[in-house]
N, C-alpha and C. Protein backbone atom coordinates (compact mmCIF):
# COMPACT_ATOMS: atom_id res chain seq x y z
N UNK A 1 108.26 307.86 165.35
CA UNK A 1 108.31 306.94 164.22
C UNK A 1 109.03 305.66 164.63
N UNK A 2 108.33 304.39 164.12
CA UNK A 2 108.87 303.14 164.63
C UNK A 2 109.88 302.63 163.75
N UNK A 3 110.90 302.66 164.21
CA UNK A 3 111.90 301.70 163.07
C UNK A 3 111.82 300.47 162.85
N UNK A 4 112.21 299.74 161.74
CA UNK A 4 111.79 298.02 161.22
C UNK A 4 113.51 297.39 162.10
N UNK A 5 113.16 296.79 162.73
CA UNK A 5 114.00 296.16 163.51
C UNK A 5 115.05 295.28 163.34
N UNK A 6 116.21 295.31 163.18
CA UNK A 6 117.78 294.35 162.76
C UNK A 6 118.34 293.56 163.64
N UNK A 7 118.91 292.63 163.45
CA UNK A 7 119.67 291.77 163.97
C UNK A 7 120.64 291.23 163.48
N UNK A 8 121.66 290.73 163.98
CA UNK A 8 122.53 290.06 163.43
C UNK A 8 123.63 289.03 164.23
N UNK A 9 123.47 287.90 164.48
CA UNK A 9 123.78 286.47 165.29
C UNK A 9 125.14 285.82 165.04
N UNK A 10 126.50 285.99 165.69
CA UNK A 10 127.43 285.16 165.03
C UNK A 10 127.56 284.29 165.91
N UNK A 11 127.41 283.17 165.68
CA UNK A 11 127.54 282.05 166.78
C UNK A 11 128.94 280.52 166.71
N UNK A 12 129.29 280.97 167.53
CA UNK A 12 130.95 279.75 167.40
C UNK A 12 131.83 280.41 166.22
N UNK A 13 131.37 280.62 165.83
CA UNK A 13 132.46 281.15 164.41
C UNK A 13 134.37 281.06 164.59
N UNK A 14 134.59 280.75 163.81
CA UNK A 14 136.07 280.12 163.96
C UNK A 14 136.79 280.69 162.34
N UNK A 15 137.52 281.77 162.26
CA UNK A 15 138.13 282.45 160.70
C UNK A 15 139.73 281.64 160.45
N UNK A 16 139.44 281.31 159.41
CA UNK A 16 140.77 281.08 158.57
C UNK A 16 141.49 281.71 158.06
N UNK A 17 143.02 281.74 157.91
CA UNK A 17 143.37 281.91 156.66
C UNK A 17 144.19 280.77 155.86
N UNK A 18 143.79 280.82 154.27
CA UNK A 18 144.74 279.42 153.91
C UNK A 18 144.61 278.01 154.58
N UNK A 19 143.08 277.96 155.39
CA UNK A 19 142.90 276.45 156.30
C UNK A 19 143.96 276.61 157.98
N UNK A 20 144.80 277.86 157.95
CA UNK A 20 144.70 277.65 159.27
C UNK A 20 144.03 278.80 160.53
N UNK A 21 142.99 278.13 161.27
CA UNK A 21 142.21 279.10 161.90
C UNK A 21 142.88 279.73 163.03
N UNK A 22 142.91 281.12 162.88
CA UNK A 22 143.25 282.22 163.20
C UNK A 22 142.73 282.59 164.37
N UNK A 23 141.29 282.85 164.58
CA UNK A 23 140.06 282.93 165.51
C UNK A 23 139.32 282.02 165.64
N UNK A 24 139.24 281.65 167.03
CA UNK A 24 138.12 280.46 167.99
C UNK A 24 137.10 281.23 168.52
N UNK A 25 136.28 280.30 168.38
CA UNK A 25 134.86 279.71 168.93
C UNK A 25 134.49 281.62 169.43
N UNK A 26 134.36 282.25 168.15
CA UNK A 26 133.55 284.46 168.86
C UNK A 26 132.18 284.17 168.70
N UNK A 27 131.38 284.86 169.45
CA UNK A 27 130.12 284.32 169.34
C UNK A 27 129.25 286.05 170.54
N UNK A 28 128.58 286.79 169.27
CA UNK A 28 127.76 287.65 169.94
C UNK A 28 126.44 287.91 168.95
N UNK A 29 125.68 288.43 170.04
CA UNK A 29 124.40 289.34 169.12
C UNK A 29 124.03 290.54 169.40
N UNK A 30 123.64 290.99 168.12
CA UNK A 30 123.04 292.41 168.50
C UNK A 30 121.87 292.63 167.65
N UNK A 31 121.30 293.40 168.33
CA UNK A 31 120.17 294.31 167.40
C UNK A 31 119.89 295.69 167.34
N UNK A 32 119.25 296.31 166.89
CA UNK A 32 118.98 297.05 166.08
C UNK A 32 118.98 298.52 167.77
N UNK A 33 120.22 299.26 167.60
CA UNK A 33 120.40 299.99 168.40
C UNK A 33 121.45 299.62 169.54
N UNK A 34 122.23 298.75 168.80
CA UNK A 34 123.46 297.83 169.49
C UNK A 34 124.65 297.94 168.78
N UNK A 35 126.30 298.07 169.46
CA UNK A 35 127.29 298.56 168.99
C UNK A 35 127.94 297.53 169.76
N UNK A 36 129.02 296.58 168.70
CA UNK A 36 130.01 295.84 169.68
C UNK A 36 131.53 296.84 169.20
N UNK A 37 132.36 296.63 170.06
CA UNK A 37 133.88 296.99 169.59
C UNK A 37 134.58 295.91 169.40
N UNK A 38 135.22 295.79 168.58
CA UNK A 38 136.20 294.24 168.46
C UNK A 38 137.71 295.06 168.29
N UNK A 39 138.22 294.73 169.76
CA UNK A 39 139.77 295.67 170.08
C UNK A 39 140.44 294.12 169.85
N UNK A 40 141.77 294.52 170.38
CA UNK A 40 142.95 293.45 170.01
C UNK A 40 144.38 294.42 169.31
N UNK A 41 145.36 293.78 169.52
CA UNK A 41 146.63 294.37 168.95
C UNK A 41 146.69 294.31 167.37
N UNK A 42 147.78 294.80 166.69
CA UNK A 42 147.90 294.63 165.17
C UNK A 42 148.53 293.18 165.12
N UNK A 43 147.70 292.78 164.22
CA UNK A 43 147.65 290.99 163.39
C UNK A 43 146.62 289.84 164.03
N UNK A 44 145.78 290.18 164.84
CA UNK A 44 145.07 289.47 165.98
C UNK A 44 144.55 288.93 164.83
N UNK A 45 143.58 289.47 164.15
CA UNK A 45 142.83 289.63 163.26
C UNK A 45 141.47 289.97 163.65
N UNK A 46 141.23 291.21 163.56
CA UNK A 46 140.70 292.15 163.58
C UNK A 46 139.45 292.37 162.57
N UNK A 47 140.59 292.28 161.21
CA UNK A 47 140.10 293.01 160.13
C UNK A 47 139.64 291.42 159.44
N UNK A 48 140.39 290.01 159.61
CA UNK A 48 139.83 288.69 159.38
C UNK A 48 138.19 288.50 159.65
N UNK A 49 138.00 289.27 160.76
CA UNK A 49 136.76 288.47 161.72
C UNK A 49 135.74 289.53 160.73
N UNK A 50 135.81 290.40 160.37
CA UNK A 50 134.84 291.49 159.42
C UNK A 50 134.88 290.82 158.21
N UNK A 51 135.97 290.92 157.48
CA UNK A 51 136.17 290.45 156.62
C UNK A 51 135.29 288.45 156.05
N UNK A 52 135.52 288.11 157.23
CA UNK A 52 134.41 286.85 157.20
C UNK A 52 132.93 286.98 157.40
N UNK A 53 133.10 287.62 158.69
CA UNK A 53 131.14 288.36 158.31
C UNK A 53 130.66 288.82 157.58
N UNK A 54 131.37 289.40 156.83
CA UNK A 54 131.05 290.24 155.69
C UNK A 54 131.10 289.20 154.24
N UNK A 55 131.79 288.00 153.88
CA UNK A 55 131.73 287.33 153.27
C UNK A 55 132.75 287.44 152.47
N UNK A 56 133.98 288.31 153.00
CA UNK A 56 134.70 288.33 151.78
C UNK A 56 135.95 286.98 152.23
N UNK A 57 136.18 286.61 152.84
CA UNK A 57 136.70 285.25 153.53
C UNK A 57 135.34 284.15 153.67
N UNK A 58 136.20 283.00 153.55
CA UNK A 58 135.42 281.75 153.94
C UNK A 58 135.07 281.52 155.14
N UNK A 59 133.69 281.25 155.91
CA UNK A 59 133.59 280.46 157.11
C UNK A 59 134.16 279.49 156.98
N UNK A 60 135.37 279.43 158.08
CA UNK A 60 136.15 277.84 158.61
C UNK A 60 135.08 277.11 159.27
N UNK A 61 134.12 277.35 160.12
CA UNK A 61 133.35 276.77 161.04
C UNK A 61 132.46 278.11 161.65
N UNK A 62 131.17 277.71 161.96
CA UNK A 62 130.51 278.51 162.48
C UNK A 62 129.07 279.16 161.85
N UNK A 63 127.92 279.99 162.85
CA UNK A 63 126.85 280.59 161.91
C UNK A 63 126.88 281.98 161.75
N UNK A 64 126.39 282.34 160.84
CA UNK A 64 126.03 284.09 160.74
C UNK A 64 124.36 283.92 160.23
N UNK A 65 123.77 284.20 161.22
CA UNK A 65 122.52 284.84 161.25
C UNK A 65 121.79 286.42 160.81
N UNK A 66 121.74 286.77 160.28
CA UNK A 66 120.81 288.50 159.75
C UNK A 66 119.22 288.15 159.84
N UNK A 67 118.86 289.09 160.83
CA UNK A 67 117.48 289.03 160.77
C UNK A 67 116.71 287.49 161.02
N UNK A 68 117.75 286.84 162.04
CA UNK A 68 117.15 285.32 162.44
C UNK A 68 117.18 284.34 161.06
N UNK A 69 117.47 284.32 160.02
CA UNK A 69 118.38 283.99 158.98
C UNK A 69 119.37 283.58 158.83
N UNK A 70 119.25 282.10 158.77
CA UNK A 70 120.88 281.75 158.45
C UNK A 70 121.35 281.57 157.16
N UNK A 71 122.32 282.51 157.10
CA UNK A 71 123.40 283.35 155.79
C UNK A 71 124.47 282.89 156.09
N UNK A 72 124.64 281.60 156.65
CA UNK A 72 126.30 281.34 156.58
C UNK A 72 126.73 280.88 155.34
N UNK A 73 125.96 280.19 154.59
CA UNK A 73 126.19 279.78 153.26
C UNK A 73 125.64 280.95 151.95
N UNK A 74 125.32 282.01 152.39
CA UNK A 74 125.05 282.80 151.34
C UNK A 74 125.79 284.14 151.40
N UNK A 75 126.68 284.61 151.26
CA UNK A 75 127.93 285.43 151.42
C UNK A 75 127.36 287.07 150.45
N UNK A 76 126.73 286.35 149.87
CA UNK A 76 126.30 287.38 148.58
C UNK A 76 124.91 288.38 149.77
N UNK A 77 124.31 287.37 150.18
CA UNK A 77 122.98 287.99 150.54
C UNK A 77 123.24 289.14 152.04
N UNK A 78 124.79 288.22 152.52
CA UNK A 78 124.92 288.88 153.59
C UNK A 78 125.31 290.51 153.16
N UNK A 79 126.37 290.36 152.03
CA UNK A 79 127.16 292.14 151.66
C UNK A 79 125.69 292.79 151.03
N UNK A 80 124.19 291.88 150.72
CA UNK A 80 123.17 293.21 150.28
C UNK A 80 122.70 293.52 151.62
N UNK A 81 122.95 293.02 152.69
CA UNK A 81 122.22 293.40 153.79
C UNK A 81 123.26 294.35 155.34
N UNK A 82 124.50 294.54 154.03
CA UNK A 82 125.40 295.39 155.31
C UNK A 82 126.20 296.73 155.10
N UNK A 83 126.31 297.07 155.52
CA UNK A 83 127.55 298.32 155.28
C UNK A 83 128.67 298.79 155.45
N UNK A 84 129.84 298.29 154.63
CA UNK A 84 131.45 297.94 154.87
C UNK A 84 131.79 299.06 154.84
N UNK A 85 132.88 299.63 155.46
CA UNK A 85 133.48 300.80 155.26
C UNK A 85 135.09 300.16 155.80
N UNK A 86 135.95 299.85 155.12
CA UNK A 86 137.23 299.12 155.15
C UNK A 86 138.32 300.23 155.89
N UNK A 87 139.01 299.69 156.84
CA UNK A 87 140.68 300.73 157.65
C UNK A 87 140.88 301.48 156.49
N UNK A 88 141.20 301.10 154.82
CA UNK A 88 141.71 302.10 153.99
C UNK A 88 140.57 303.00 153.30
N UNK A 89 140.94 304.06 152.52
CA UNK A 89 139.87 304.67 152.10
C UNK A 89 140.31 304.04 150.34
N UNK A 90 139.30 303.18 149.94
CA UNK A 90 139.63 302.90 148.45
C UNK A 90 138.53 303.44 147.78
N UNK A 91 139.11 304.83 146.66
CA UNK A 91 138.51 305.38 145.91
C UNK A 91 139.00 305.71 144.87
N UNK A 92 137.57 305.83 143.96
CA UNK A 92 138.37 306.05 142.26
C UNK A 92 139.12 307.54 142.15
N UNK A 93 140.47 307.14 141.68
CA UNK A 93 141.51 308.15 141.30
C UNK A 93 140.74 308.94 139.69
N UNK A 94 141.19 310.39 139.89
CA UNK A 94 140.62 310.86 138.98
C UNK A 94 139.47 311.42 139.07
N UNK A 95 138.71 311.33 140.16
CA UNK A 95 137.74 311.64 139.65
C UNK A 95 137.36 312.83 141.02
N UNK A 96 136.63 313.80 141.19
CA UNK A 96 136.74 315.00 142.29
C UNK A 96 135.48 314.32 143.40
N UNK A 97 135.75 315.15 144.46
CA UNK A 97 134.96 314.39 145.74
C UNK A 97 133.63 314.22 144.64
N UNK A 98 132.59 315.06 144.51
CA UNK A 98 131.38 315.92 144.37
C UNK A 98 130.95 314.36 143.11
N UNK A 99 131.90 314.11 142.06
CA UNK A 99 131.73 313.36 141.04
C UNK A 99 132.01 312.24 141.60
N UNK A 100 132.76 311.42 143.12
CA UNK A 100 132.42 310.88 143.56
C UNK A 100 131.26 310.50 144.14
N UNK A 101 131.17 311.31 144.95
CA UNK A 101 129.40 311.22 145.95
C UNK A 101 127.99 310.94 145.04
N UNK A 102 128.32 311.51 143.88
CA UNK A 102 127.28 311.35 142.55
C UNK A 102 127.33 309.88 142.39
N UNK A 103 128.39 309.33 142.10
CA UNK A 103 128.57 308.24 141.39
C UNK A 103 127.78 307.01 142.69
N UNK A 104 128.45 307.35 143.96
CA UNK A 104 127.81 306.36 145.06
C UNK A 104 126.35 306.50 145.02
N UNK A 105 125.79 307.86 144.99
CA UNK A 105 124.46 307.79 144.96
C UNK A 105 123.29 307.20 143.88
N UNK A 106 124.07 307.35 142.95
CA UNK A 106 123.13 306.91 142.13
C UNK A 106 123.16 305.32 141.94
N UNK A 107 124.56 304.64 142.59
CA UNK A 107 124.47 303.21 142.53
C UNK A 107 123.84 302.60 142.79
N UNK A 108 123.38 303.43 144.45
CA UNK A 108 122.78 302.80 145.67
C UNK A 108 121.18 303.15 145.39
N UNK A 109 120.69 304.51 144.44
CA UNK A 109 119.64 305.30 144.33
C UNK A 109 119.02 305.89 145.66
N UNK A 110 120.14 306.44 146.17
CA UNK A 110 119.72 306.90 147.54
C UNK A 110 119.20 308.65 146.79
N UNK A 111 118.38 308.63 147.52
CA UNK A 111 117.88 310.14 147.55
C UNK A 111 118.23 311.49 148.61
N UNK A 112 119.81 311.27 149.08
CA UNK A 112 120.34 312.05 150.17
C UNK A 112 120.91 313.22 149.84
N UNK A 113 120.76 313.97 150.13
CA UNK A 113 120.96 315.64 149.69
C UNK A 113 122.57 315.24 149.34
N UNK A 114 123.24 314.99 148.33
CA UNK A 114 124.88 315.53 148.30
C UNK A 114 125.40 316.97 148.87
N UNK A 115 124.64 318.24 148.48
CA UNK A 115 125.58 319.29 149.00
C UNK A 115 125.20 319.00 150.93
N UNK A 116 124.14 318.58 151.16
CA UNK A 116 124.36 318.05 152.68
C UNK A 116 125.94 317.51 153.27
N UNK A 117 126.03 315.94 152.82
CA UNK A 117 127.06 315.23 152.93
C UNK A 117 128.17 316.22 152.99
N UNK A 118 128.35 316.89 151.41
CA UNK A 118 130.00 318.05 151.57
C UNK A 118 129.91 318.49 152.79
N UNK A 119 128.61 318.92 153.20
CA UNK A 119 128.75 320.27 154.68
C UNK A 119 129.09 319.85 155.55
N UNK A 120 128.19 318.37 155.70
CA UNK A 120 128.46 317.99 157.08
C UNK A 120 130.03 317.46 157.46
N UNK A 121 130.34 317.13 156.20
CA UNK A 121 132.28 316.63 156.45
C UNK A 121 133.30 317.38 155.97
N UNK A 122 132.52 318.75 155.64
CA UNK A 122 133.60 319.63 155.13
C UNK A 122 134.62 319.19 154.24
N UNK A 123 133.97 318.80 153.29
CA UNK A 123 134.72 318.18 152.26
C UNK A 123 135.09 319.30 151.05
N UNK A 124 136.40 319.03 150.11
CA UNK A 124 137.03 320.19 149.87
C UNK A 124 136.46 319.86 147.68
N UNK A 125 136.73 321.08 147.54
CA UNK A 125 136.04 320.69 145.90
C UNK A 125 137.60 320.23 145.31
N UNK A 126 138.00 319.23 145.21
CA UNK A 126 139.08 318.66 144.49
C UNK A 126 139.35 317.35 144.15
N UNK A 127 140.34 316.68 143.45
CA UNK A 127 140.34 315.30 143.32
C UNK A 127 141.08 314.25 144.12
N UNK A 128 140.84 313.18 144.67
CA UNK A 128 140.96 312.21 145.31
C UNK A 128 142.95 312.95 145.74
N UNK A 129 143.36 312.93 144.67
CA UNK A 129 145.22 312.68 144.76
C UNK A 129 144.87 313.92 145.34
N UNK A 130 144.48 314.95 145.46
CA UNK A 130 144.88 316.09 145.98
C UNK A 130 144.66 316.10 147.56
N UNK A 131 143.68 315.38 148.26
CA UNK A 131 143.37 315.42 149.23
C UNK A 131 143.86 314.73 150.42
N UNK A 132 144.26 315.19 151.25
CA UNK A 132 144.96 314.32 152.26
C UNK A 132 143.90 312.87 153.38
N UNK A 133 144.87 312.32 153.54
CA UNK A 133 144.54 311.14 154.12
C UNK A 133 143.43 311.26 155.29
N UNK A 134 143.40 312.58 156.06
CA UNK A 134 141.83 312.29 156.84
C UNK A 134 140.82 312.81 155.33
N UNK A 135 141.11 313.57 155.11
CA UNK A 135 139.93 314.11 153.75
C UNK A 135 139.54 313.02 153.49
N UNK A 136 140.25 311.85 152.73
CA UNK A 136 139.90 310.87 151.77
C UNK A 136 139.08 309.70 153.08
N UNK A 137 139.70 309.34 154.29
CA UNK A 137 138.69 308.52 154.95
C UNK A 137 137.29 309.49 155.54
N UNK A 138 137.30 310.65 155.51
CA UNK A 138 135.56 311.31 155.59
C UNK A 138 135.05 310.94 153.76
N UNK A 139 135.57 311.22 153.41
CA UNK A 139 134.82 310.61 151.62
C UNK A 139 134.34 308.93 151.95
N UNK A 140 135.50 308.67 152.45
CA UNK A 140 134.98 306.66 152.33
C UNK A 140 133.50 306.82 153.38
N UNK A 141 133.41 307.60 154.53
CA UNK A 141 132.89 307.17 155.60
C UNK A 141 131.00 308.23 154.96
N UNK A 142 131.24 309.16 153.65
CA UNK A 142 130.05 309.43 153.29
C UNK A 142 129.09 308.27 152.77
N UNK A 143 129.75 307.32 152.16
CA UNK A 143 129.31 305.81 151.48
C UNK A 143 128.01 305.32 152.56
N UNK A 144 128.35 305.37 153.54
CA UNK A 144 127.33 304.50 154.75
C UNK A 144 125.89 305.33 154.73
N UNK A 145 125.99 306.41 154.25
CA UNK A 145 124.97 307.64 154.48
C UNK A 145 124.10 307.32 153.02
N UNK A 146 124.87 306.69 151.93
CA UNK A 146 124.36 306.90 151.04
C UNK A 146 123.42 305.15 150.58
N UNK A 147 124.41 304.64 151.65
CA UNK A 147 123.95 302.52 151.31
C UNK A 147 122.69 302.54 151.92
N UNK A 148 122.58 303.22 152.90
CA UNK A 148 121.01 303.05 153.96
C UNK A 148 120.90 301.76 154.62
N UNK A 149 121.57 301.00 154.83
CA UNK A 149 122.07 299.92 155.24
C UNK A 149 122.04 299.83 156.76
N UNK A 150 121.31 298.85 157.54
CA UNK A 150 121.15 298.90 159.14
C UNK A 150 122.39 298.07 159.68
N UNK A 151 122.80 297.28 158.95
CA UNK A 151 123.95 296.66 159.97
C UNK A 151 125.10 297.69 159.11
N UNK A 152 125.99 298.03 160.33
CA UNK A 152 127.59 298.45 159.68
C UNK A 152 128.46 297.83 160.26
N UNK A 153 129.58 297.68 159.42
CA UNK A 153 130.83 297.25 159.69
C UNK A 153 132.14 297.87 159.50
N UNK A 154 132.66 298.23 160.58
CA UNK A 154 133.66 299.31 160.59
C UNK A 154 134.51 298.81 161.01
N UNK A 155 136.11 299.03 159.72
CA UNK A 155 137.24 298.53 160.20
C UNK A 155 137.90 299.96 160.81
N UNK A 156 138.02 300.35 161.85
CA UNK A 156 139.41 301.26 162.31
C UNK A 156 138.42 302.67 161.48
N UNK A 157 137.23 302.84 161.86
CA UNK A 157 136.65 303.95 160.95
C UNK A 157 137.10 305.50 161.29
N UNK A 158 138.00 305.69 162.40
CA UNK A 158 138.52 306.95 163.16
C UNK A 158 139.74 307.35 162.57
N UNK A 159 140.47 305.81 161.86
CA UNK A 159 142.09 306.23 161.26
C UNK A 159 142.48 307.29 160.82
N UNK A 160 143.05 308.54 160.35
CA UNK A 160 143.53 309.54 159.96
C UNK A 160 142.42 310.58 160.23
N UNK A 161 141.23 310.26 161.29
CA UNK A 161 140.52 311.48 161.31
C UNK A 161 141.19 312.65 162.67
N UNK A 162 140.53 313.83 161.95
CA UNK A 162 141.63 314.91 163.15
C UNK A 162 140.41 314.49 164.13
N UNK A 163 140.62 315.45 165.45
CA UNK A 163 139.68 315.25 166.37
C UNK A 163 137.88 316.00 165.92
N UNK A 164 138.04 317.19 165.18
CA UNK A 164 136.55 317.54 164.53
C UNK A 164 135.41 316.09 163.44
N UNK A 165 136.81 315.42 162.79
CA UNK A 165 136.32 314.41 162.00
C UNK A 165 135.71 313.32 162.86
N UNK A 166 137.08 312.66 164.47
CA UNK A 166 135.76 312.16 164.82
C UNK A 166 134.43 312.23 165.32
N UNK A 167 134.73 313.59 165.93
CA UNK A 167 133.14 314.09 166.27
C UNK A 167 132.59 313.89 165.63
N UNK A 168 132.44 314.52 164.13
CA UNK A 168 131.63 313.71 163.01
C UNK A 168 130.90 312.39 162.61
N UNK A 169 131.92 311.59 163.12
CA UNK A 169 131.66 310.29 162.77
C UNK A 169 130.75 310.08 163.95
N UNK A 170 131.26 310.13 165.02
CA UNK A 170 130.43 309.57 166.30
C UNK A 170 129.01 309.94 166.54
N UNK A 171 128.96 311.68 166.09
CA UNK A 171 127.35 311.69 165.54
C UNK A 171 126.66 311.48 164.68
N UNK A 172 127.42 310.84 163.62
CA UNK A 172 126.76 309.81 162.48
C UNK A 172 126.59 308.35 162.82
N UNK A 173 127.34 308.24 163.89
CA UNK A 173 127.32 307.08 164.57
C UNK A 173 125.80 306.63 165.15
N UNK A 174 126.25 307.71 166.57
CA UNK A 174 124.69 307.48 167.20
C UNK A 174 123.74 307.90 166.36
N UNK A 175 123.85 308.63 165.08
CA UNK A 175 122.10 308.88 164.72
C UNK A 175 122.35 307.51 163.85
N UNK A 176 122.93 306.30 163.73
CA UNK A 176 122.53 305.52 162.95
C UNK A 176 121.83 304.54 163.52
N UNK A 177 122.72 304.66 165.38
CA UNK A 177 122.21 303.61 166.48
C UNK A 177 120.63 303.78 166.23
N UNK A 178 119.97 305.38 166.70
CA UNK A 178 119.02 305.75 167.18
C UNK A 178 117.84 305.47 165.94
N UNK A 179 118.41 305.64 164.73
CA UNK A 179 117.63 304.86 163.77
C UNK A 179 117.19 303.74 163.34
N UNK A 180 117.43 302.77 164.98
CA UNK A 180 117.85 301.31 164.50
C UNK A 180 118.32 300.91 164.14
N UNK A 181 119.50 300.89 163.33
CA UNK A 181 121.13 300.68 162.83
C UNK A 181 121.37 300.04 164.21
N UNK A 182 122.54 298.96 163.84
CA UNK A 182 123.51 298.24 164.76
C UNK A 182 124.95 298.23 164.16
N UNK A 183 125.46 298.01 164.80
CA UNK A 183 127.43 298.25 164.15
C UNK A 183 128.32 297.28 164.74
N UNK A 184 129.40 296.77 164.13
CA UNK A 184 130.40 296.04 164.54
C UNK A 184 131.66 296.88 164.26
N UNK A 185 132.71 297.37 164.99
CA UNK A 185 133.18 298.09 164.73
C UNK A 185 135.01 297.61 165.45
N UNK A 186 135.95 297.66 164.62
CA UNK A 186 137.16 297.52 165.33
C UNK A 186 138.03 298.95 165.21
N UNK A 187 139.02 298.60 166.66
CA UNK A 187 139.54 300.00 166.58
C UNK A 187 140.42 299.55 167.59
N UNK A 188 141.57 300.14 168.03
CA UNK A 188 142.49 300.21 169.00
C UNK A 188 142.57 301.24 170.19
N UNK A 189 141.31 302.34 169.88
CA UNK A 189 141.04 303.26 170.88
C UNK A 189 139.48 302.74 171.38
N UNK A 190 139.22 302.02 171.87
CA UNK A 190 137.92 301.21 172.20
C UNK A 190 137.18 302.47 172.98
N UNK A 191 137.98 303.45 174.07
CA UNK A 191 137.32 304.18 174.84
C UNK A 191 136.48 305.28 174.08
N UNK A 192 136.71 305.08 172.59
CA UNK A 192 135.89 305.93 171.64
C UNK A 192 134.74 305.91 171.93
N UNK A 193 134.23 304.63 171.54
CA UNK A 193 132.66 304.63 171.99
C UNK A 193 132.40 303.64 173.13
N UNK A 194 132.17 304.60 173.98
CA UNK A 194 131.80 304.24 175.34
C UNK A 194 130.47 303.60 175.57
N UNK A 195 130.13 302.75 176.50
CA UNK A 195 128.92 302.08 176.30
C UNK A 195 128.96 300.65 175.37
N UNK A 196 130.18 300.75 174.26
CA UNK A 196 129.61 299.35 173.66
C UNK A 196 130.26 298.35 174.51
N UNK A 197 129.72 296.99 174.12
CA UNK A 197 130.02 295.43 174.66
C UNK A 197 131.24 295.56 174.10
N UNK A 198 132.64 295.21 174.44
CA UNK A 198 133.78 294.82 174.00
C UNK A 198 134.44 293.45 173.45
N UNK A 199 134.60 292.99 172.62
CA UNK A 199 135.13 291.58 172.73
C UNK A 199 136.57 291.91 172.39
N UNK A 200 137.65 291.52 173.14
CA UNK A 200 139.37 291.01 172.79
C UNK A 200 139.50 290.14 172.29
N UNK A 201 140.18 290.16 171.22
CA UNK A 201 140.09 289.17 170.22
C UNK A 201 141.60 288.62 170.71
N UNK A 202 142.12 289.32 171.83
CA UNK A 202 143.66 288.23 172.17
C UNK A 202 142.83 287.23 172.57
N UNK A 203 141.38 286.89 173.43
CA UNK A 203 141.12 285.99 173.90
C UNK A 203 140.85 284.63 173.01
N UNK A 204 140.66 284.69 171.29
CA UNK A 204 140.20 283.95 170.82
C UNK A 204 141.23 283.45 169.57
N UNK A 205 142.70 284.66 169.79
CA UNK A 205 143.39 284.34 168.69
C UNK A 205 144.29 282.92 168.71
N UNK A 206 144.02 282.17 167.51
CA UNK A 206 145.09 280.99 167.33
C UNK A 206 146.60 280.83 167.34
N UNK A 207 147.60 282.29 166.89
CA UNK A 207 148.11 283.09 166.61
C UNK A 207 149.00 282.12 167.42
């Protein structure tokens, strides 16, 4: 089966905060079966450079391309065409995994087996407060399964997972590569996923 093919172009791009730029002149591409890592120490900005691709920061300078498309001025069109999964796990309090996973699915109208998802992350029948901190980032990291979304963007997506969780992830990983999915992904253990292009963001910080 042929997959419909992704891309996604950042070219010169330069991130702010408050007007003063943080990150110079990053500039990569990928497509559809392509994984960059964006390593760097804590405060480089890391989570800035996502956070601007993703549109939730202003471009200081620079393009973002999707699908040979230039979306630097449309911020909105870029978050329908990606898949955020943020360092923290932010989820509604109150409410139990199961009545979570419901609620994502039907947002998105994905048609993905839920008791699947529980199995595959061994997720526990209880509510958000009860569950500990890797539990709650495998809940954030079911979201991507349910968006169907070819580009992802992953801040630190391994944080509080034990070592079974990241196995998990990493073969949700590659079956997203192998589906034509592409990923941008930051992390401080880069040797996680082996094989991707690396960019150091000490090289570009204003800092």
């Amino acid at each position: 089966m042929k997959h419909p093919q992704s891309s996604i172009s950042i070219n010169s791009l330069y991130c702010a905060i408050d007007s003063k730029v943080i990150l110079s002149d990053i500039s990569f591409n990928l497509i559809s079966g392509q994984s960059v890592t964006i390593a760097g120490p804590n405060g480089v900005g890391k989570t800035l450079l996502l956070n601007t691709i993703m549109g939730f920061k202003s471009i200081f300078k620079g393009k973002i391309s999707i699908n040979k498309i230039n979306l630097s001025n449309d911020p909105s069109n870029r978050q329908e065409q990606i898949g955020y999964c943020g360092h923290k796990a932010s989820l509604h309090t109150g409410l139990n995994v199961m009545e979570i996973i419901e609620y994502w699915k039907a947002y998105y109208g994905s048609d993905t087996n839920t008791s699947d998802l529980i199995k595959f992350w061994d997720l526990p029948n209880k509510t958000v407060e009860s569950c500990s901190e890797g539990q709650r980032k495998r809940i954030a990291l079911v979201r991507l399964s349910l968006m169907k979304r070819n580009i992802w963007l992953l801040d630190e997506p391994t944080t509080n997972l034990d070592l079974v969780g990241k196995e998990k992830f990493l073969e949700l990983h590659t079956s997203h590569l192998r589906a034509g999915g592409l990923s941008i992904i930051t992390t401080h253990e880069p040797v996680q996923f082996e094989g991707n292009k690396i960019i150091n963001l000490d090289r570009h910080s204003d800092i």
